[in-house]
C-alpha atoms as a PDB file:
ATOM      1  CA  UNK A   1      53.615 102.172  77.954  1.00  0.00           C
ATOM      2  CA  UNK A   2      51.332 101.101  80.786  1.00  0.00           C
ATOM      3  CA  UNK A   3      52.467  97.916  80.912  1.00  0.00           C
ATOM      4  CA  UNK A   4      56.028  98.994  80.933  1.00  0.00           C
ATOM      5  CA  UNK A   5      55.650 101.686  83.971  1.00  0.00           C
ATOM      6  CA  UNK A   6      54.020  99.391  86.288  1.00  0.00           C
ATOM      7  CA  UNK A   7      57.286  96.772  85.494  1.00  0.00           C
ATOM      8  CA  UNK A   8      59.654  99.900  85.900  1.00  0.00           C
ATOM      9  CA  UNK A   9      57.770 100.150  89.048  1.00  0.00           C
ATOM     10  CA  UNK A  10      57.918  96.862  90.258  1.00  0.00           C
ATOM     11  CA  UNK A  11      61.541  96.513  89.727  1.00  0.00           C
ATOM     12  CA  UNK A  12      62.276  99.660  91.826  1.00  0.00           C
ATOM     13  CA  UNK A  13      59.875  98.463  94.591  1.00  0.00           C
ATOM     14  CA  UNK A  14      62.720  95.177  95.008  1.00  0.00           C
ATOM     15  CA  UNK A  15      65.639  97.316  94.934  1.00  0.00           C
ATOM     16  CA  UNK A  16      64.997 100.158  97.093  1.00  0.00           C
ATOM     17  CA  UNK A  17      65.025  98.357 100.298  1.00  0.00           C
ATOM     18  CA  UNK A  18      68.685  96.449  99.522  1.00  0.00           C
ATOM     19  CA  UNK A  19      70.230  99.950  98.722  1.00  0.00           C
ATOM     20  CA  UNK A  20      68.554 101.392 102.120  1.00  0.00           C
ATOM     21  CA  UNK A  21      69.755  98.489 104.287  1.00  0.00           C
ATOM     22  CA  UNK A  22      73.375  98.865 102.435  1.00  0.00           C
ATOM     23  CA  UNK A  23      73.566 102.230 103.016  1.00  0.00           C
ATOM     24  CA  UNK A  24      72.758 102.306 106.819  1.00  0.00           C
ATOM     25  CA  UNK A  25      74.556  99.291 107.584  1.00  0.00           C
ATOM     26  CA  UNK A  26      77.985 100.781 106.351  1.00  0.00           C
ATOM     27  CA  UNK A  27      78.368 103.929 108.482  1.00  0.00           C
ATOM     28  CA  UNK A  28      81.873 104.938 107.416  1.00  0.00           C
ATOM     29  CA  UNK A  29      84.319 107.090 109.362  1.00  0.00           C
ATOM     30  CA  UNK A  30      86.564 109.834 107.929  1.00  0.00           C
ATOM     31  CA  UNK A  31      89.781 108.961 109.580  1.00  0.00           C
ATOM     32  CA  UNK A  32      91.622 112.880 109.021  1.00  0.00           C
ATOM     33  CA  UNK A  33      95.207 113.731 109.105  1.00  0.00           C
ATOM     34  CA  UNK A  34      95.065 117.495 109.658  1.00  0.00           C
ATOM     35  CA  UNK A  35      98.912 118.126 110.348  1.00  0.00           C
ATOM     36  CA  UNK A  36      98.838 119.322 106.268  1.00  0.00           C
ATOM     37  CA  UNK A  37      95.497 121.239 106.272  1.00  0.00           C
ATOM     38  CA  UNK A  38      97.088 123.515 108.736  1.00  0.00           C
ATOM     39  CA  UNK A  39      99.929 124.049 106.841  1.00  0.00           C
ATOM     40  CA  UNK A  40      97.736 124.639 104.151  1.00  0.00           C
ATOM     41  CA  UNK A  41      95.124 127.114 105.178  1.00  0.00           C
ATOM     42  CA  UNK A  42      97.420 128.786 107.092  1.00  0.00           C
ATOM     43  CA  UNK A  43      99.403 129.689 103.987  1.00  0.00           C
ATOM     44  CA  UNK A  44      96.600 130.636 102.623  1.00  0.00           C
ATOM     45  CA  UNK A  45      96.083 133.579 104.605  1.00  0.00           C
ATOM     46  CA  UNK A  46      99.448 134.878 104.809  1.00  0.00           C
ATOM     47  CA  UNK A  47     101.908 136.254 101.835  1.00  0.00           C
ATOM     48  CA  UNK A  48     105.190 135.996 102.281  1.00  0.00           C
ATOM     49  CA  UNK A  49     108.045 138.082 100.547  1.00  0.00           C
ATOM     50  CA  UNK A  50     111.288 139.072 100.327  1.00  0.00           C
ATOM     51  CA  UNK A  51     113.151 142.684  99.972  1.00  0.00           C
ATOM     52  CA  UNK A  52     116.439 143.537  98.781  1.00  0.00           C
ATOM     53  CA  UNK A  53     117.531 147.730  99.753  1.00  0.00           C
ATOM     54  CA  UNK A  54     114.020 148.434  99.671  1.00  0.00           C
ATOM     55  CA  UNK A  55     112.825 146.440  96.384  1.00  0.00           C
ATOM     56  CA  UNK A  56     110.503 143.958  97.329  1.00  0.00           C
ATOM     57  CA  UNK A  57     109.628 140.629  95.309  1.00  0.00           C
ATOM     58  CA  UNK A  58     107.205 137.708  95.721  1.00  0.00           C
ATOM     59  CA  UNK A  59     109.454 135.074  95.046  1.00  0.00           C
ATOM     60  CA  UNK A  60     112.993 134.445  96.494  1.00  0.00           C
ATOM     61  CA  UNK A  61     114.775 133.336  93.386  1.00  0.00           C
ATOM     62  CA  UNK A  62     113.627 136.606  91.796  1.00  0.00           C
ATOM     63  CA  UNK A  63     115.639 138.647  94.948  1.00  0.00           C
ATOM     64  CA  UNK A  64     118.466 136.151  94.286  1.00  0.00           C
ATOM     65  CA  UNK A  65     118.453 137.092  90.635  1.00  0.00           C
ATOM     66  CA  UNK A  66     118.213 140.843  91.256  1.00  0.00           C
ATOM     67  CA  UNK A  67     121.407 140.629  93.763  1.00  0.00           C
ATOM     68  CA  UNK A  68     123.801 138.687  91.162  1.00  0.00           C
ATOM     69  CA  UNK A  69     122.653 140.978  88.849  1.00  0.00           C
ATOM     70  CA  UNK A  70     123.702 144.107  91.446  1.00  0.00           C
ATOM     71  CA  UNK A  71     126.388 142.409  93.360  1.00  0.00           C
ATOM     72  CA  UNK A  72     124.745 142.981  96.291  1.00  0.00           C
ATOM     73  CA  UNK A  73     125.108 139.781  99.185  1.00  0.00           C
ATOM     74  CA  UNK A  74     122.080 137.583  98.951  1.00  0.00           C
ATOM     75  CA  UNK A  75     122.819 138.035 103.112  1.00  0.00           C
ATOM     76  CA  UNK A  76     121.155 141.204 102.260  1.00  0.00           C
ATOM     77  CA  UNK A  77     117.951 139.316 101.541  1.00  0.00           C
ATOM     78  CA  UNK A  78     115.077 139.838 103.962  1.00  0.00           C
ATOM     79  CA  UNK A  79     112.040 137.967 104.821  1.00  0.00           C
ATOM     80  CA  UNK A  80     108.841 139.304 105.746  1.00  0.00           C
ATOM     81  CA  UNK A  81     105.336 138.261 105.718  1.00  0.00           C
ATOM     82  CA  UNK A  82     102.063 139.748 105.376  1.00  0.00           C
ATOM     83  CA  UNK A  83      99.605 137.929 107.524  1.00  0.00           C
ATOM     84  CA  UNK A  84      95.555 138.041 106.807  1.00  0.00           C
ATOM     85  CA  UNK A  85      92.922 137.793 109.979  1.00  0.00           C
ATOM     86  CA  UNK A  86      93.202 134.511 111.409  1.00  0.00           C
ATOM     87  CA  UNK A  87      89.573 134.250 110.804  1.00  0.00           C
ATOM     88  CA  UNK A  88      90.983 133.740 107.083  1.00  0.00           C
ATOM     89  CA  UNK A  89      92.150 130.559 107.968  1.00  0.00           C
ATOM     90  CA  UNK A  90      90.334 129.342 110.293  1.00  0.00           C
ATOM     91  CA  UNK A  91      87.450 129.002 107.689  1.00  0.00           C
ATOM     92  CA  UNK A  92      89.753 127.645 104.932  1.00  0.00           C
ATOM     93  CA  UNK A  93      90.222 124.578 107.082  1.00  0.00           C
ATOM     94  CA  UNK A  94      86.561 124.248 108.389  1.00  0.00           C
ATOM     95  CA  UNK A  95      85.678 124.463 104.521  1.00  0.00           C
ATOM     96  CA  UNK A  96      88.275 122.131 103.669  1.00  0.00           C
ATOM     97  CA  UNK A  97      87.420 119.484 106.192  1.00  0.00           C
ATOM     98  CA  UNK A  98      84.049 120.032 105.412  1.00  0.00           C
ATOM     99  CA  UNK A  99      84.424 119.293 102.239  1.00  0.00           C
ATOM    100  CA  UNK A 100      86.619 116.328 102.360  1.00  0.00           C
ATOM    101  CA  UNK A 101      84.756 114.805 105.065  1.00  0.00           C
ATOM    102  CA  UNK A 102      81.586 114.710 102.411  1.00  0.00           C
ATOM    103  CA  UNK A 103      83.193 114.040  99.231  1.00  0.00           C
ATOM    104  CA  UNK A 104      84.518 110.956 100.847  1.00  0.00           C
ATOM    105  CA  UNK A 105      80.740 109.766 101.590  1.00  0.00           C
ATOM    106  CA  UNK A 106      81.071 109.563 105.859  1.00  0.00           C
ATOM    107  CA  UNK A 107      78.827 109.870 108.146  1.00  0.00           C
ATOM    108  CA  UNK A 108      81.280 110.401 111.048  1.00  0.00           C
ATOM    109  CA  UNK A 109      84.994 111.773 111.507  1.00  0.00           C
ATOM    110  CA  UNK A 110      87.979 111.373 113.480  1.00  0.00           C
ATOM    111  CA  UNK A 111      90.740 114.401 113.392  1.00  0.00           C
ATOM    112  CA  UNK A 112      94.476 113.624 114.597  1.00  0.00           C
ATOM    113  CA  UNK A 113      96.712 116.154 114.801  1.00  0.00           C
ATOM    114  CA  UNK A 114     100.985 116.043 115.472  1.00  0.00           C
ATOM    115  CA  UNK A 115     102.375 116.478 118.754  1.00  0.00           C
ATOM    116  CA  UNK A 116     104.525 119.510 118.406  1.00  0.00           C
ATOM    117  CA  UNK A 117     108.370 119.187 119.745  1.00  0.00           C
ATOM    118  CA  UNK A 118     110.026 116.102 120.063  1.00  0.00           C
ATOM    119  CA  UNK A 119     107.062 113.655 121.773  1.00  0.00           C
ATOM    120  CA  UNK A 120     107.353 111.268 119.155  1.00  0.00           C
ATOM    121  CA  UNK A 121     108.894 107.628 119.819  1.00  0.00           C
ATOM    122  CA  UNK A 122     110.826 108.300 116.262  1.00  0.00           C
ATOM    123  CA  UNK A 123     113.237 110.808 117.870  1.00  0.00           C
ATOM    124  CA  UNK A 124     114.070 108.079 120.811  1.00  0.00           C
ATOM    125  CA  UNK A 125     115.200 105.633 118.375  1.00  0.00           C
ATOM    126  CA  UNK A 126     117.082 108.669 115.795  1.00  0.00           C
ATOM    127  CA  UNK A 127     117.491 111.777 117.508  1.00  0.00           C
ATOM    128  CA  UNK A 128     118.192 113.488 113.761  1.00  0.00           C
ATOM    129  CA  UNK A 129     114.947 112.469 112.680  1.00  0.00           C
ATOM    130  CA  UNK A 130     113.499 115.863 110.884  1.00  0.00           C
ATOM    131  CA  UNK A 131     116.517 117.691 111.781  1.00  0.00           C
ATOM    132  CA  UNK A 132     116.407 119.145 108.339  1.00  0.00           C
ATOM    133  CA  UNK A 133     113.143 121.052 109.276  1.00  0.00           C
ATOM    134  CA  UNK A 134     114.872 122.856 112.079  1.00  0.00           C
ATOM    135  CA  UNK A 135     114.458 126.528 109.333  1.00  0.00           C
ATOM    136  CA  UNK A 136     111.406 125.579 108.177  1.00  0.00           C
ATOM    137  CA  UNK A 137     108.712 127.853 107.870  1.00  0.00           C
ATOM    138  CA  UNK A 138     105.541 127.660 109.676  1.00  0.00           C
ATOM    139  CA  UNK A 139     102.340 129.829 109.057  1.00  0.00           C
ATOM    140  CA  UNK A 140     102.076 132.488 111.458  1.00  0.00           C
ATOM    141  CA  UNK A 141      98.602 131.297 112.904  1.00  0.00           C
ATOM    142  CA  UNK A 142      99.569 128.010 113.197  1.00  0.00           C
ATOM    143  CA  UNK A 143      99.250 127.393 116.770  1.00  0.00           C
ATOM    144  CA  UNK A 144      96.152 129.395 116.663  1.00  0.00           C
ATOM    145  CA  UNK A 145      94.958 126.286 113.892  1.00  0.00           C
ATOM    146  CA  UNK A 146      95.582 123.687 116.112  1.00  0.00           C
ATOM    147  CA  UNK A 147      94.418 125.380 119.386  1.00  0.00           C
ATOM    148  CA  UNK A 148      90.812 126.016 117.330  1.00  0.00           C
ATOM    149  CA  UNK A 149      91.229 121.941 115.712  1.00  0.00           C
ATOM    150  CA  UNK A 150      91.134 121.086 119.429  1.00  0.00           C
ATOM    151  CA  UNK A 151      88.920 123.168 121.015  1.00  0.00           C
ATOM    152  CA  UNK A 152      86.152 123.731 118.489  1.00  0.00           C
ATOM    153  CA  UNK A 153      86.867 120.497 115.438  1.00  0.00           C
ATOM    154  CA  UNK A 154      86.931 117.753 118.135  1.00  0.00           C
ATOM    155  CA  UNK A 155      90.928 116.995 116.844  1.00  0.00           C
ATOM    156  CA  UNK A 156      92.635 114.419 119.203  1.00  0.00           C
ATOM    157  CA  UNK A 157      96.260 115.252 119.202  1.00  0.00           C
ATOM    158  CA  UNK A 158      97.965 111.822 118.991  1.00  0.00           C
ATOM    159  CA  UNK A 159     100.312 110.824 122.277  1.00  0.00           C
ATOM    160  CA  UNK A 160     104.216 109.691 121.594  1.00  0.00           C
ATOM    161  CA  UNK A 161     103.239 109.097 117.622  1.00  0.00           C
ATOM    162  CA  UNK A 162     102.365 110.648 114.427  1.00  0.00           C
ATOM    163  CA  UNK A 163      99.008 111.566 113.403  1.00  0.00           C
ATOM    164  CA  UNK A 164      98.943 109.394 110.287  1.00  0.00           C
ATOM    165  CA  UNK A 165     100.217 106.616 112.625  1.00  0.00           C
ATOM    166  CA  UNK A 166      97.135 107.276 114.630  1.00  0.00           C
ATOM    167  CA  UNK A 167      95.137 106.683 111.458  1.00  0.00           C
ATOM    168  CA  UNK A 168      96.583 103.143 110.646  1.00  0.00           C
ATOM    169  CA  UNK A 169      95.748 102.479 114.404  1.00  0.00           C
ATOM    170  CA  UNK A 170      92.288 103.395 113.709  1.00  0.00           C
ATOM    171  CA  UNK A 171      91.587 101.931 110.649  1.00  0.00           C
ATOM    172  CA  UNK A 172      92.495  98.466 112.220  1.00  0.00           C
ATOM    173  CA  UNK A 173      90.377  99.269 114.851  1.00  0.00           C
ATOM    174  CA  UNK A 174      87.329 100.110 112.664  1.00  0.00           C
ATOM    175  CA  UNK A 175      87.713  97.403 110.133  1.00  0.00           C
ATOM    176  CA  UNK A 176      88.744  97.324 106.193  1.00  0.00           C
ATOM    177  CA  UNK A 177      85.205  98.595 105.286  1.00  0.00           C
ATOM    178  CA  UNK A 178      84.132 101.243 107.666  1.00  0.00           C
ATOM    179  CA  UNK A 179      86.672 104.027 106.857  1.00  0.00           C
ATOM    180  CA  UNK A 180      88.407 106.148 104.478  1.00  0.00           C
ATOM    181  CA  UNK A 181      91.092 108.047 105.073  1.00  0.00           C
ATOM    182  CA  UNK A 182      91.502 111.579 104.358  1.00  0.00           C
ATOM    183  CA  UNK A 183      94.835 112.764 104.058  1.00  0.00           C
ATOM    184  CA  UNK A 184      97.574 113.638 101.042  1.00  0.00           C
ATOM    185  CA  UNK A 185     100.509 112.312 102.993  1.00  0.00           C
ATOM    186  CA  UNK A 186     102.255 109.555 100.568  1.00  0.00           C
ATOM    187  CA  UNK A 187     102.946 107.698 103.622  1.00  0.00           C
ATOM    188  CA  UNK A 188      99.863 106.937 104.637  1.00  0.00           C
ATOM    189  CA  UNK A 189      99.742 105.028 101.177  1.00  0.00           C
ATOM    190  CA  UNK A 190     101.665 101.895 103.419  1.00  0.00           C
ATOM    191  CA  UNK A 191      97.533 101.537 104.333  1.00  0.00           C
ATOM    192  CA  UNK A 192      95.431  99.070 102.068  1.00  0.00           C
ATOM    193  CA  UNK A 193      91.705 100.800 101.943  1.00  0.00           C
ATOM    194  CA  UNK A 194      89.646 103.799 100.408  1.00  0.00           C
ATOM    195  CA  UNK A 195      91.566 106.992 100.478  1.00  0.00           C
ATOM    196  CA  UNK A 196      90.331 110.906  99.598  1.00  0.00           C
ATOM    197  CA  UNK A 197      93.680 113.110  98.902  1.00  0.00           C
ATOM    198  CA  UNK A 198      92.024 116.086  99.461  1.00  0.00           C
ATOM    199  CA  UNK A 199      94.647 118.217  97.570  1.00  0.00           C
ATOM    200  CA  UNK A 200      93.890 116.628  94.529  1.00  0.00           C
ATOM    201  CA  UNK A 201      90.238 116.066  95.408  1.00  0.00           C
ATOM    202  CA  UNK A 202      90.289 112.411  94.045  1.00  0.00           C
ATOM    203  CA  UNK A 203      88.746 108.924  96.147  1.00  0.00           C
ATOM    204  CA  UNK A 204      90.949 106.253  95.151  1.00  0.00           C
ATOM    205  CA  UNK A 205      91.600 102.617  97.085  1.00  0.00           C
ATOM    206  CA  UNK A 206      95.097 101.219  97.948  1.00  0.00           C
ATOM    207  CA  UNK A 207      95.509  97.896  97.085  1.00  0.00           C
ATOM    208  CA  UNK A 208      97.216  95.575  99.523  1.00  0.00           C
ATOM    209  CA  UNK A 209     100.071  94.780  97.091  1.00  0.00           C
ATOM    210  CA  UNK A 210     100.572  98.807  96.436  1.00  0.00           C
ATOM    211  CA  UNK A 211     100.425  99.081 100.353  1.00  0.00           C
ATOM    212  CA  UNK A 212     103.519  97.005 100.223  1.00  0.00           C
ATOM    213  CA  UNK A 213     105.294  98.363  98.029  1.00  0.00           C
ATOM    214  CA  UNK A 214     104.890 101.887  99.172  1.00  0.00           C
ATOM    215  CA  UNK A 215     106.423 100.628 102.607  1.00  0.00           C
ATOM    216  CA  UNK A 216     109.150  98.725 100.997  1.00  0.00           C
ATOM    217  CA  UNK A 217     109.839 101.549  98.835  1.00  0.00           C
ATOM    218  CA  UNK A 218     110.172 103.976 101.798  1.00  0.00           C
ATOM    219  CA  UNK A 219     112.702 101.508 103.491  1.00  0.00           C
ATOM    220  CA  UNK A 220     114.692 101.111 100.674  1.00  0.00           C
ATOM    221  CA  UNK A 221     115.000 104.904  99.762  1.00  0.00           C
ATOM    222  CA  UNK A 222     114.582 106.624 103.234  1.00  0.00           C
ATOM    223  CA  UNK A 223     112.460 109.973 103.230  1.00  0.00           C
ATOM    224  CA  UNK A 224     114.473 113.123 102.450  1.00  0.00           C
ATOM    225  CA  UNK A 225     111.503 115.158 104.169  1.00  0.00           C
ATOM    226  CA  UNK A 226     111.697 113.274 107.599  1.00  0.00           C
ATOM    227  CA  UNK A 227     115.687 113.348 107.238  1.00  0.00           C
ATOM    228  CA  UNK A 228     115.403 109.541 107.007  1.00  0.00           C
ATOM    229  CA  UNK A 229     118.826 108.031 105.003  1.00  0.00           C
ATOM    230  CA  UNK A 230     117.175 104.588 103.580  1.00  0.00           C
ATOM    231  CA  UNK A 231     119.419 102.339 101.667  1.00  0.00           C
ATOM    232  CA  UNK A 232     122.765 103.577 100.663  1.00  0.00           C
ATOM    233  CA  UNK A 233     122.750 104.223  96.506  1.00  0.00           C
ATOM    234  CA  UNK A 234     119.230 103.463  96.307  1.00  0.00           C
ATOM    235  CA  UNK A 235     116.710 105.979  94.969  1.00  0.00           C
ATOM    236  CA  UNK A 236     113.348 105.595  93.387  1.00  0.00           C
ATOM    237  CA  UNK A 237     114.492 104.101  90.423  1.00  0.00           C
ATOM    238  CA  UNK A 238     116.727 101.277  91.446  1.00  0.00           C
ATOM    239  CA  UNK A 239     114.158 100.411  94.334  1.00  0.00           C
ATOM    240  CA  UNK A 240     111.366  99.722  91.768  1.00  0.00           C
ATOM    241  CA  UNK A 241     114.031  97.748  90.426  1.00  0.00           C
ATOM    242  CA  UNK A 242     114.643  95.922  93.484  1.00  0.00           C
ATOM    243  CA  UNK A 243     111.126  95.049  93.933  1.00  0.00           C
ATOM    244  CA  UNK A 244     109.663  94.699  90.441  1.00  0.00           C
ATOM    245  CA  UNK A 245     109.242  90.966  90.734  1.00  0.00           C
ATOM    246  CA  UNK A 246     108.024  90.836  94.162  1.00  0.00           C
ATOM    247  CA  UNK A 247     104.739  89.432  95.290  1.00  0.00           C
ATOM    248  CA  UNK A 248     104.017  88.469  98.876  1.00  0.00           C
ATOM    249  CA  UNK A 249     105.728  91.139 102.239  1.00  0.00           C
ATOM    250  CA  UNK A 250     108.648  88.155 102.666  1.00  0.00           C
ATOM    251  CA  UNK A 251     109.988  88.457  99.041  1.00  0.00           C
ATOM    252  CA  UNK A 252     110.111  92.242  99.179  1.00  0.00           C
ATOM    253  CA  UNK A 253     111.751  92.469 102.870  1.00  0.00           C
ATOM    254  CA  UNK A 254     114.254  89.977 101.365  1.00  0.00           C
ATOM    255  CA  UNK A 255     114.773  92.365  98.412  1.00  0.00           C
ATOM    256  CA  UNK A 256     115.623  94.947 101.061  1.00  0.00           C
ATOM    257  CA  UNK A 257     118.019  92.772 102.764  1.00  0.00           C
ATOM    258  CA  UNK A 258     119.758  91.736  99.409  1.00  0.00           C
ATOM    259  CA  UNK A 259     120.484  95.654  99.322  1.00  0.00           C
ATOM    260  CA  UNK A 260     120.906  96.660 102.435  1.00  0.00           C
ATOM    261  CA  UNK A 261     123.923  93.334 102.342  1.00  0.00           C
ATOM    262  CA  UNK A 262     125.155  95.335  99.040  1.00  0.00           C
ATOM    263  CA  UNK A 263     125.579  98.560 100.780  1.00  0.00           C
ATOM    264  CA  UNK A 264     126.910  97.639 103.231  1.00  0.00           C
ATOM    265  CA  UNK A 265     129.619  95.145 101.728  1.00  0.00           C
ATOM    266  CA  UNK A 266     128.165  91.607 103.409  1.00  0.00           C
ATOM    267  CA  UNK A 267     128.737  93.517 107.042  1.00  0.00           C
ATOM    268  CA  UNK A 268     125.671  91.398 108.338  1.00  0.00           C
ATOM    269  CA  UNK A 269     125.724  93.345 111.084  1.00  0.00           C
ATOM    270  CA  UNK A 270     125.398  96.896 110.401  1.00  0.00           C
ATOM    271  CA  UNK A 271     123.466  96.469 107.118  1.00  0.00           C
ATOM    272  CA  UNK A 272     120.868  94.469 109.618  1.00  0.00           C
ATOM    273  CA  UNK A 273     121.047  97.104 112.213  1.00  0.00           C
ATOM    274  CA  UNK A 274     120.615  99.864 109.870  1.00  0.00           C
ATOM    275  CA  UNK A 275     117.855  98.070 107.727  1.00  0.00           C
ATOM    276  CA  UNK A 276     115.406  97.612 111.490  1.00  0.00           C
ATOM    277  CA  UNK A 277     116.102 101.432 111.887  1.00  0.00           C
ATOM    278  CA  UNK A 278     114.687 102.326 108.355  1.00  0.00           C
ATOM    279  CA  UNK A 279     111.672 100.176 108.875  1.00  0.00           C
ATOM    280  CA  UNK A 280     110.480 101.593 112.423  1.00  0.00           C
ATOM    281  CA  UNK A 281     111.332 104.942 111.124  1.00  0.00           C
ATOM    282  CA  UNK A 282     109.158 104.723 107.627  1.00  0.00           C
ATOM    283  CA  UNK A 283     106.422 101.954 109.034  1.00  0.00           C
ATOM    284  CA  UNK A 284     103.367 103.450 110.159  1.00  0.00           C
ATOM    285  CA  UNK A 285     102.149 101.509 113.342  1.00  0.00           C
ATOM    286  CA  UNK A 286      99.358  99.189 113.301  1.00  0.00           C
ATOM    287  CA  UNK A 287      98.577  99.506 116.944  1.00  0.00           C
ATOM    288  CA  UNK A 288      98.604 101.707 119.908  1.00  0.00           C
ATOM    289  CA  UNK A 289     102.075 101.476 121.722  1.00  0.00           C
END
């Protein structure tokens, strides 16, 4: 037993200084997208409902129900919301950066928020991008998130692009090894690296090959959130169809071709023109304009 501790001993003694150089050589940076934290926390301290001639109901299939059961107008359905103190959310998302931040084993962060409005290059080039969000709902202290994120989080709110553009940007700037990014948008999945969806509280790294075909993907079936078309008549399916066999960025952007040619019965033109749109629209950028 002796014996044995002192080699036990010996063999730590080697090791420990590797691991401490490793670890303090490799200061990472959590690169964090906080346009869906806000969302987030700020539903978090609001309810929202919806009554019906004084009945009220948590859910608004359950007032649709109860007015085809009446015949009363579902025009006669009104929305209302019950909104907690915004100190409610304001330490959901301090919590949930927190959290994320240190799960994701960094010693530093970056936070990138949104512009609000239209200053966004992707509205220059496709005025209808997100036109579909014009009724959606935002959290009542949502501007008061954002306005704390910048005054009080550090948060940088990104100029003329998207916050999870601004994290691509970054992550090229830092290097490969010396981030991970912190988000649960499925676009930021175009990035090759670590990545912490903080949603579903998992660490997981994007391969280069999945990085392609996440972007190829997006081009070839648009993004129904972002109001973005993609190919004509392709969906998820028939793109992993399209790109099953792919292995290198030229075979799948000639995959995308190939269907943008099909849609677009061999007009070379348009199906070209249309096919550039899609990719600027979908592909985050990989440096500052």
């Amino acid at each position: 037993w002796p014996r044995l501790k002192r080699r036990r001993h010996r063999q730590r003694s080697r090791l420990r200084p590797a691991l401490h150089w490793t670890t303090s050589s490799m200061t990472k940076t959590a690169l964090v997208d906080l346009d869906g934290m806000i969302y987030a926390c700020g539903a978090i301290a609001e309810t929202v409902y919806y009554t019906v001639d004084g009945v009220r109901f948590d859910f608004k299939s359950q007032a649709n129900a109860h007015c085809d059961e009446t015949g009363i107008s579902r025009d006669e359905i009104e929305k209302g919301v019950h909104a907690e103190p915004v100190s409610h959310a304001i330490n959901a998302l301090k919590l949930t950066v927190d959290a994320a931040v240190r799960e994701a084993e960094c010693d530093e962060q970056e936070i990138y928020l949104s512009p609000t409005g239209k200053a966004n290059f992707r509205f220059d080039i496709y005025p209808d991008y997100k036109a579909n969000r014009k009724n959606a709902h935002k959290p009542v202290h949502y501007q008061a998130l954002r306005d704390f994120a910048v005054k009080h989080m550090g948060a940088v709110i990104a100029d003329n692009v998207e916050a999870d553009d601004m994290l691509t940007i970054r992550a090229n700037e830092l290097g490969i090894d010396r981030w991970v990014m912190i988000t649960n948008d499925k676009d930021l999945q175009q990035t090759p690296g670590r990545h912490y969806d903080w949603k579903k509280k998992s660490l997981h790294t994007v391969s280069r090959k999945d990085a392609m075909v996440c972007l190829y993907t997006q081009v070839l079936t648009g993004d129904s959130i972002d109001n973005i078309k993609g190919c004509p008549g392709i969906g998820p399916a028939k793109a992993r169809e399209a790109l099953k066999d792919c292995e290198t960025d030229v075979d799948m952007l000639n995959a995308c071709k190939a269907a943008y040619l099909k849609a677009f019965d061999d007009d070379e033109a348009e199906a070209m023109k249309e096919l550039k749109l899609n990719i600027r629209l979908v592909r985050m950028l990989q440096e500052r304009p």
